[in-house]
C-alpha atoms as a PDB file:
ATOM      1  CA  UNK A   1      83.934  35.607 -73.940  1.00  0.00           C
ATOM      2  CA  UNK A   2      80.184  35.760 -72.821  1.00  0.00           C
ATOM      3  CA  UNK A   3      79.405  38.687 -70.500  1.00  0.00           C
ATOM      4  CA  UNK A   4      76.054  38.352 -68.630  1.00  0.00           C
ATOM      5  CA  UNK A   5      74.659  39.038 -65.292  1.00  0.00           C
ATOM      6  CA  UNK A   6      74.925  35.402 -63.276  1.00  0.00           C
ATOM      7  CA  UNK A   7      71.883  33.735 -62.369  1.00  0.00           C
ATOM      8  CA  UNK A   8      71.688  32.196 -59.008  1.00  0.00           C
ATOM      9  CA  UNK A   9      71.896  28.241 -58.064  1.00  0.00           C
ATOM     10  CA  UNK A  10      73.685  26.014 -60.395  1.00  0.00           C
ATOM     11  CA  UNK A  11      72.374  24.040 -62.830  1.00  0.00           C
ATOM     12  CA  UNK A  12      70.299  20.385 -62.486  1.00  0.00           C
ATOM     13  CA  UNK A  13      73.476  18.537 -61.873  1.00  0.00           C
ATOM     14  CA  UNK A  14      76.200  20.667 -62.972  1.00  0.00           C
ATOM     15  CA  UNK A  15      78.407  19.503 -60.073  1.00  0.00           C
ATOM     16  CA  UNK A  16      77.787  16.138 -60.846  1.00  0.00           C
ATOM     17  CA  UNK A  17      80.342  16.628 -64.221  1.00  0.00           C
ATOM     18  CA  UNK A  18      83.061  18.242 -62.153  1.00  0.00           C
ATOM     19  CA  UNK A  19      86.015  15.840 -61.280  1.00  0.00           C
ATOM     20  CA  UNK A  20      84.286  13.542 -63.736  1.00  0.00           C
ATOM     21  CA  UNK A  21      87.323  11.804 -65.245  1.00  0.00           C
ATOM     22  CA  UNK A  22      89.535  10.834 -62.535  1.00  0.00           C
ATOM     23  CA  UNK A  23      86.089   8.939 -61.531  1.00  0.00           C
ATOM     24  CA  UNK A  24      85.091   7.244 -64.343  1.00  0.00           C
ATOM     25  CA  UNK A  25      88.778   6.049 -65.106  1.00  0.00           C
ATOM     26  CA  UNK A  26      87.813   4.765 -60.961  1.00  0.00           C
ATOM     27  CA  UNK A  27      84.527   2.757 -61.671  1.00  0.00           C
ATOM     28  CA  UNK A  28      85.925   1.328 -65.142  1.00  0.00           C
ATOM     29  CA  UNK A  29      89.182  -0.270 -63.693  1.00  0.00           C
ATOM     30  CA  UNK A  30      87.458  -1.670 -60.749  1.00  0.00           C
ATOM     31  CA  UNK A  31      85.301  -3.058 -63.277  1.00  0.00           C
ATOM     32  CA  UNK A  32      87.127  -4.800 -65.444  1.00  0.00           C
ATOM     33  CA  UNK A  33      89.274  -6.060 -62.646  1.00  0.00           C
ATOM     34  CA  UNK A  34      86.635  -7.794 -60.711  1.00  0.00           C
ATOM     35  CA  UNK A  35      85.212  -8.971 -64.367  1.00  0.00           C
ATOM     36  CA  UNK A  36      88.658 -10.471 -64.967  1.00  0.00           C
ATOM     37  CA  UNK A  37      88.747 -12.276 -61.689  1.00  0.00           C
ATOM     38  CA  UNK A  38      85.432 -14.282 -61.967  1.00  0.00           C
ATOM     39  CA  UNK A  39      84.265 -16.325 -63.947  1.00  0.00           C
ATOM     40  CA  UNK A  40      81.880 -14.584 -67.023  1.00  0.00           C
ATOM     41  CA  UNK A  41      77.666 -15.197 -65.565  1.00  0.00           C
ATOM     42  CA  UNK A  42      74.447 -14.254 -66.772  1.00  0.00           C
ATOM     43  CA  UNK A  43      73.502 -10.663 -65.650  1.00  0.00           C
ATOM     44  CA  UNK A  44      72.315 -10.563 -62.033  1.00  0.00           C
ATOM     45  CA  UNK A  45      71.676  -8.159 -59.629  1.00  0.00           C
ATOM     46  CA  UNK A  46      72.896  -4.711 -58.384  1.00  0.00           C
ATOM     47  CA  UNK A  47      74.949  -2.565 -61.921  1.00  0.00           C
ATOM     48  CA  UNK A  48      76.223   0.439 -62.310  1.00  0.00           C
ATOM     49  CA  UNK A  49      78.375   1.789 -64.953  1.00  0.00           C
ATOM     50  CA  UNK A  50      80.052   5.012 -66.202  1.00  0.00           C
ATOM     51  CA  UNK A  51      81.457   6.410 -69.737  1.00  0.00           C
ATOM     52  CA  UNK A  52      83.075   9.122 -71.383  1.00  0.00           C
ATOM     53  CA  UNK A  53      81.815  10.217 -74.799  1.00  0.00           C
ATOM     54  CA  UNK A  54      82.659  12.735 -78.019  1.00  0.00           C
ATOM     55  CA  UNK A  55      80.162  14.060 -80.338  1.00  0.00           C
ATOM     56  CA  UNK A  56      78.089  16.888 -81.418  1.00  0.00           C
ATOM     57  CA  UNK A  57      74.996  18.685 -80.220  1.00  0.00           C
ATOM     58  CA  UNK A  58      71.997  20.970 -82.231  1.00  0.00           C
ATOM     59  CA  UNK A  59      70.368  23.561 -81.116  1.00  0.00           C
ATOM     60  CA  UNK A  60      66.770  24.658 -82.530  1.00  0.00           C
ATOM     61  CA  UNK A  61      64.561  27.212 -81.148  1.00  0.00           C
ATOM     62  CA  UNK A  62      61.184  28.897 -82.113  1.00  0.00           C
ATOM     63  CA  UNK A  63      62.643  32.367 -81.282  1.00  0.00           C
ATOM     64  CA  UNK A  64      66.131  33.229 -80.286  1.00  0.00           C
ATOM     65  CA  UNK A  65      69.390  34.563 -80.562  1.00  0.00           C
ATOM     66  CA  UNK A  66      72.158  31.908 -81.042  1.00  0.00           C
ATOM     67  CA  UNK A  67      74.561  34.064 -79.683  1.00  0.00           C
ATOM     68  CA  UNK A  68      73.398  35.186 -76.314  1.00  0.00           C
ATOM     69  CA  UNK A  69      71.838  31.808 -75.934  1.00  0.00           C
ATOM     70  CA  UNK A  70      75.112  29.479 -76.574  1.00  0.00           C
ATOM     71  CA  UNK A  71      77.974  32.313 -76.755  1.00  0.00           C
ATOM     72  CA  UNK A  72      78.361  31.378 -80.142  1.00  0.00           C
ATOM     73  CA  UNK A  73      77.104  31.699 -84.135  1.00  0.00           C
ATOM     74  CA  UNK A  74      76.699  28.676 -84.814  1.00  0.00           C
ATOM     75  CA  UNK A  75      73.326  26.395 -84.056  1.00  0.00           C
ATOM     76  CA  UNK A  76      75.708  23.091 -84.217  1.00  0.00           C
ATOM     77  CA  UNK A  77      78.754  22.575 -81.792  1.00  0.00           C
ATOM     78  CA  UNK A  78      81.119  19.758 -80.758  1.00  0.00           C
ATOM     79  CA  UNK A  79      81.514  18.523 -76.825  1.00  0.00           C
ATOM     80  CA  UNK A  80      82.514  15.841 -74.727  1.00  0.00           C
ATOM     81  CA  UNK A  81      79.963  13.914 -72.132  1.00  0.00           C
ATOM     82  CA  UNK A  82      80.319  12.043 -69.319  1.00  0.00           C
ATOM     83  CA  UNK A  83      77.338   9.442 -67.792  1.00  0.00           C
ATOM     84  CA  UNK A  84      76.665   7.508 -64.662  1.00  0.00           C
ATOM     85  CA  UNK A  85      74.223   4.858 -64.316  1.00  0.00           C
ATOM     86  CA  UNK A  86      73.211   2.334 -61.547  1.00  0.00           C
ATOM     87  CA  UNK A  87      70.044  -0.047 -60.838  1.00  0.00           C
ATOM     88  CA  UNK A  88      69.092  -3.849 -61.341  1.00  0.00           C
ATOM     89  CA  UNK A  89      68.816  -6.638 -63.314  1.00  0.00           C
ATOM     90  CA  UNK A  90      65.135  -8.140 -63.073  1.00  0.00           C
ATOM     91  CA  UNK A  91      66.413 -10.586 -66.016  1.00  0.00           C
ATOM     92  CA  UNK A  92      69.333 -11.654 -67.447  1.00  0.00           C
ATOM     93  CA  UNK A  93      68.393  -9.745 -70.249  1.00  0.00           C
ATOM     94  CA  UNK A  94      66.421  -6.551 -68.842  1.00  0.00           C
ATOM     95  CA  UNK A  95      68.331  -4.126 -66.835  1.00  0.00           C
ATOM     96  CA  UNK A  96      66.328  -1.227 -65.387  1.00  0.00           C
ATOM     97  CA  UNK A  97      68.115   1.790 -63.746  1.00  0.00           C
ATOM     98  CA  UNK A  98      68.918   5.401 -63.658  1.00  0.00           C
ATOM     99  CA  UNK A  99      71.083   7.766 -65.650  1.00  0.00           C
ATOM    100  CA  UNK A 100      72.455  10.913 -65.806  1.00  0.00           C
ATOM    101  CA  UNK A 101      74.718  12.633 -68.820  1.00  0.00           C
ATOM    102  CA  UNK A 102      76.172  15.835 -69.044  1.00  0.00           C
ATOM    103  CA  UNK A 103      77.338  17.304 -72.262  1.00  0.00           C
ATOM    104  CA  UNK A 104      79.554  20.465 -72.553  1.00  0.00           C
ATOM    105  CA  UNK A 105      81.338  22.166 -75.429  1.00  0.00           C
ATOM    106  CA  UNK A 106      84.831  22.712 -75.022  1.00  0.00           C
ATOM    107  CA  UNK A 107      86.739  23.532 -71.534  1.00  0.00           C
ATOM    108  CA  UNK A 108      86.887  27.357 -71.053  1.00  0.00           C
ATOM    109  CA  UNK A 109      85.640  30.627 -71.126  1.00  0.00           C
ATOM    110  CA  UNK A 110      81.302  31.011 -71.349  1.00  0.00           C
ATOM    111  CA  UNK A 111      80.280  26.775 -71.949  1.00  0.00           C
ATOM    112  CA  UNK A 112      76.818  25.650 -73.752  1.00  0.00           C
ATOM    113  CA  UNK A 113      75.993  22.820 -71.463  1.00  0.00           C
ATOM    114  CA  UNK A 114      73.192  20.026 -71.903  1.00  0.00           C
ATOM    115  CA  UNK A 115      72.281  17.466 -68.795  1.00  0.00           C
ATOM    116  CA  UNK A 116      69.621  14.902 -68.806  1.00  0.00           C
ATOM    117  CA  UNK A 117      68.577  12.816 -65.592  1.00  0.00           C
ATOM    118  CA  UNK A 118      66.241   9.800 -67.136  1.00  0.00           C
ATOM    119  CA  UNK A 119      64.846   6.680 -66.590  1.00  0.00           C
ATOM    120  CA  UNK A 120      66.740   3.796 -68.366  1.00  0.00           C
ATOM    121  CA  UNK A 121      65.710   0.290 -69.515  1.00  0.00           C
ATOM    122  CA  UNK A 122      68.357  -1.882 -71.323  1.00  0.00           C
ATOM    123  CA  UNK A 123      67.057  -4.701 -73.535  1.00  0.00           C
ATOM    124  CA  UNK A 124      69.786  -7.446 -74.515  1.00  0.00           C
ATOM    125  CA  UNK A 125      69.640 -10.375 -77.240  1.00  0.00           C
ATOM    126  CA  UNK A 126      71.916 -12.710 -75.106  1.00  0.00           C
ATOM    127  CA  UNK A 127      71.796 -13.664 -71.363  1.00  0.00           C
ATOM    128  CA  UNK A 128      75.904 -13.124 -71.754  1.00  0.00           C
ATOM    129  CA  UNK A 129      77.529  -9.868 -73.750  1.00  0.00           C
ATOM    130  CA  UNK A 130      76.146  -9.067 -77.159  1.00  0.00           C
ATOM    131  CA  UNK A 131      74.166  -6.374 -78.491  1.00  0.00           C
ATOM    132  CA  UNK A 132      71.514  -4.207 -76.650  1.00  0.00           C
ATOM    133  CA  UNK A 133      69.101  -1.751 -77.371  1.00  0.00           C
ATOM    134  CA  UNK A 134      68.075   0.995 -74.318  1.00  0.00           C
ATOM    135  CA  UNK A 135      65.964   3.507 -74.110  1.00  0.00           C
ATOM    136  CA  UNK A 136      65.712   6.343 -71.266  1.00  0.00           C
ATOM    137  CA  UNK A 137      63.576   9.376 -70.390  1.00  0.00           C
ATOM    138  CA  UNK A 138      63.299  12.056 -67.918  1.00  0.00           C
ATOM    139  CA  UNK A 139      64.494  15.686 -67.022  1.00  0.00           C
ATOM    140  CA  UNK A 140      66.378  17.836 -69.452  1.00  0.00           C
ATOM    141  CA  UNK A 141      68.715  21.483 -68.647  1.00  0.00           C
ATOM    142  CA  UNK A 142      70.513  23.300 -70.674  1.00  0.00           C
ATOM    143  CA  UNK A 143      72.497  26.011 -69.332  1.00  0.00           C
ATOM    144  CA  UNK A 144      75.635  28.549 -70.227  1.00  0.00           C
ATOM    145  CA  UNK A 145      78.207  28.030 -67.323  1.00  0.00           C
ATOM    146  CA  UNK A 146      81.576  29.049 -67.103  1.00  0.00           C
ATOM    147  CA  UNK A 147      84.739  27.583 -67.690  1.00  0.00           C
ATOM    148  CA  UNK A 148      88.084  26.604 -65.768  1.00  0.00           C
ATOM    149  CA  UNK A 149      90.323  25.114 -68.721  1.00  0.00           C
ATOM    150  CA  UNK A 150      90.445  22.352 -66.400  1.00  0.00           C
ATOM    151  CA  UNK A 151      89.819  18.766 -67.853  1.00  0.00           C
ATOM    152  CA  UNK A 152      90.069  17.376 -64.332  1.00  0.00           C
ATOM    153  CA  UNK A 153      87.316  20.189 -62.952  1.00  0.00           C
ATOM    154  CA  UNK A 154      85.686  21.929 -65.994  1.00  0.00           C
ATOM    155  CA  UNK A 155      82.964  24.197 -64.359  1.00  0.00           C
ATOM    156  CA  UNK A 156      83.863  26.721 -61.898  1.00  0.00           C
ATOM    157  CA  UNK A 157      82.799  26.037 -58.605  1.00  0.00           C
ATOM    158  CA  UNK A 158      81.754  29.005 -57.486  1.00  0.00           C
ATOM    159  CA  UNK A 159      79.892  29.844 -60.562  1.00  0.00           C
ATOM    160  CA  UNK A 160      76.295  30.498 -61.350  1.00  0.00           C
ATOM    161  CA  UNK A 161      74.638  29.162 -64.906  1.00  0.00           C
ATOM    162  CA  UNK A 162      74.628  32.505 -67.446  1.00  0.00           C
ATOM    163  CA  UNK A 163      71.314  31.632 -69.206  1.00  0.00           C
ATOM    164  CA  UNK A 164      69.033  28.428 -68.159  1.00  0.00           C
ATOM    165  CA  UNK A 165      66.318  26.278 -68.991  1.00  0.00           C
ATOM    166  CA  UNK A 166      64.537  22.934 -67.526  1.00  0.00           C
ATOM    167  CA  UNK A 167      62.375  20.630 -69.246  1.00  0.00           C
ATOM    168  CA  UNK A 168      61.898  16.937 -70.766  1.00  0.00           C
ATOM    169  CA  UNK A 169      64.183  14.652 -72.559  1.00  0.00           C
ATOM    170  CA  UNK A 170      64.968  11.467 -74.281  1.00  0.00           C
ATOM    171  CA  UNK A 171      67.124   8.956 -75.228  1.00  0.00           C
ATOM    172  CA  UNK A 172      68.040   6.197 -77.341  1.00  0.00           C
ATOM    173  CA  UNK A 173      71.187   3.662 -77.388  1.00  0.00           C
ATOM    174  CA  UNK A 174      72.685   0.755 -78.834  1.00  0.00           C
ATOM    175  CA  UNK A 175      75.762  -1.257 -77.587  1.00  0.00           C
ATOM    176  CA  UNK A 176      78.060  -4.146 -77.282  1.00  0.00           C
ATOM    177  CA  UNK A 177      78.865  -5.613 -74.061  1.00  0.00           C
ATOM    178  CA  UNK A 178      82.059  -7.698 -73.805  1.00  0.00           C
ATOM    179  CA  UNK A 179      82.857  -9.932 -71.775  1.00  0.00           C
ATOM    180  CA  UNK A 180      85.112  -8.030 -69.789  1.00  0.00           C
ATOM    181  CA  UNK A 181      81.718  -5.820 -69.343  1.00  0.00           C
ATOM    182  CA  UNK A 182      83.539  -3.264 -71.620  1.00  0.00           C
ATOM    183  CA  UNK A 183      80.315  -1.497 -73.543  1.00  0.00           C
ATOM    184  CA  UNK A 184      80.752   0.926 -76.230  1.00  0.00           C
ATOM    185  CA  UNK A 185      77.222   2.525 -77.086  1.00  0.00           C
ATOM    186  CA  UNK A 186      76.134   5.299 -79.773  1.00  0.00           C
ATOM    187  CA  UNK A 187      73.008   7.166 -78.442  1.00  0.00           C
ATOM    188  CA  UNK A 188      71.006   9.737 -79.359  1.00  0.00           C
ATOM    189  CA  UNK A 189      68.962  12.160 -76.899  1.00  0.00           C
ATOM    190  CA  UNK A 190      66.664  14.770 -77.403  1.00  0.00           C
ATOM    191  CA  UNK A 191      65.716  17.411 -75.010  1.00  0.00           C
ATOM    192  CA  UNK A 192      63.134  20.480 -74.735  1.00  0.00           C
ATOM    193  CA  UNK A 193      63.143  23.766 -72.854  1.00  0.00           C
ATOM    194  CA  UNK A 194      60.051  25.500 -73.113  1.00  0.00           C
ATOM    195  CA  UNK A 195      62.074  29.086 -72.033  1.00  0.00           C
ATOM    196  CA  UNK A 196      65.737  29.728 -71.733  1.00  0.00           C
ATOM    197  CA  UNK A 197      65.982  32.730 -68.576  1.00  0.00           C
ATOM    198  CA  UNK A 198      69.139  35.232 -68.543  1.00  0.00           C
ATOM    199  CA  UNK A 199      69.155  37.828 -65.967  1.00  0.00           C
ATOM    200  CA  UNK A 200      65.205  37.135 -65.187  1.00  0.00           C
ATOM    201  CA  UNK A 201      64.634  37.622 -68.658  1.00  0.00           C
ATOM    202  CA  UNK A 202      63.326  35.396 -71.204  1.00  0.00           C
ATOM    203  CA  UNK A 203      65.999  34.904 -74.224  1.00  0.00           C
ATOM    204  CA  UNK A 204      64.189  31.999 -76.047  1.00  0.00           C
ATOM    205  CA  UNK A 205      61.287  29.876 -76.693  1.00  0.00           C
ATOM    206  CA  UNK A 206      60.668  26.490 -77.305  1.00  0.00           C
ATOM    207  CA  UNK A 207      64.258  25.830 -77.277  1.00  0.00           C
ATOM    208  CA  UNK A 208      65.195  22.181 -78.283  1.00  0.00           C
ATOM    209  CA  UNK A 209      68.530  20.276 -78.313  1.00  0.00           C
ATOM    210  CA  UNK A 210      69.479  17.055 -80.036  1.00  0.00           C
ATOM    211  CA  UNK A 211      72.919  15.165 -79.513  1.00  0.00           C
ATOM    212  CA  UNK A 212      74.773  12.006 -81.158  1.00  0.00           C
ATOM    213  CA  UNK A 213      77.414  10.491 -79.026  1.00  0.00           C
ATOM    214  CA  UNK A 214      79.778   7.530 -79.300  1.00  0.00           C
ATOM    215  CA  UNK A 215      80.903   6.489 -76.187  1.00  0.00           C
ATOM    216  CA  UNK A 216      82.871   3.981 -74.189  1.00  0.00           C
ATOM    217  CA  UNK A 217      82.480   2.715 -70.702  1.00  0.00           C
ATOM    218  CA  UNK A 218      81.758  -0.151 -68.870  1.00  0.00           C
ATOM    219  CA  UNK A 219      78.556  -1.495 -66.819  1.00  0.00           C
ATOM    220  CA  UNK A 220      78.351  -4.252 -64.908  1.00  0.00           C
ATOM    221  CA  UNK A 221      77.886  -5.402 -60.931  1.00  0.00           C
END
């Protein structure tokens, strides 16, 4: 396990991850059961949308240690994301919104953790389901946090991030939105830190993180 001196104030939106499943199974159900019970329209208005996503994450850095920076040897590690979106539909085929994912590698112990909070604009070929194409940017973290075991509640509450780092991010996505508004997506994001802090101290530079996801969720109104 990790052992570091905790840094005060959690991360960007570390909080935002905790109880995430039990949520998301929430806002996809309610979903598809209102999308069941009218009829299929052109996108209008007010969306929001959720998912829950597997796939891996790289780390790259112009200085570092791997180790004290991720509490592990290697620069490439598997996770599990969650994301939340909401915001409107100018067009039937132009939705504009927010988004914000959080990535984390496995459930306990010291946790590499990656969060981006972006901008997103979805583009779609059809006024009804089909394939789109979206593309988000904003504010990247990556932090080390600590662990419950907990699916339900991953991060400990009352815990502070072991090492941190803010800075800029994007990312790109492509999909398939059903009619039931069920929308798998792959995307890719990529985020920068220019510094990641432990204990006041500097640990790395120009730390950068990239991660492929496949996902499935649902958006819709």
């Amino acid at each position: 396990m990790f052992c570091a001196q905790q840094l005060r104030g959690d991360s960007l939106g570390g909080r935002a991850i905790r109880g995430a499943p039990v949520l998301i199974a929430f806002l996809l159900s309610s979903s598809w059961a209102i999308a069941v019970a009218q009829d299929y329209e052109p996108r209008h208005g007010f969306w929001m949308g959720a998912g829950l996503g597997f796939g891996p994450a790289s780390f790259a850095c112009d200085s570092c240690d791997y180790r004290r920076a991720t509490a592990n040897n290697s620069s490439q590690l598997g996770g599990w994301a969650i994301s939340f979106g909401l915001g409107g539909t100018p067009s039937p085929r132009l939705r504009v919104g927010a988004e914000y994912s959080g990535w984390l590698h496995g459930l306990k112990d010291s946790l590499p953790e990656i969060e981006l909070i972006s901008l997103l604009v979805a583009m779609y070929a059809r006024d009804q389901g089909g394939p789109f194409l979206e593309l988000g940017a904003g504010f990247s973290n990556y932090s080390l946090v600590q662990g419950t075991g907990d699916p339900i509640e991953p991060v400990a509450r009352t815990a502070s991030s072991f090492v941190s780092g803010h800075g800029f991010g994007f990312t790109l996505g492509v999909g398939w939105e059903f009619p039931s508004e069920f929308t798998p997506r792959i995307t890719y994001s990529y985020g920068r830190e220019d510094t990641l802090d432990a204990s006041g101290r500097t640990i790395a530079r120009g730390w950068t993180h990239k991660v492929l996801l496949i996902e499935v969720g649902g958006r819709g109104p």
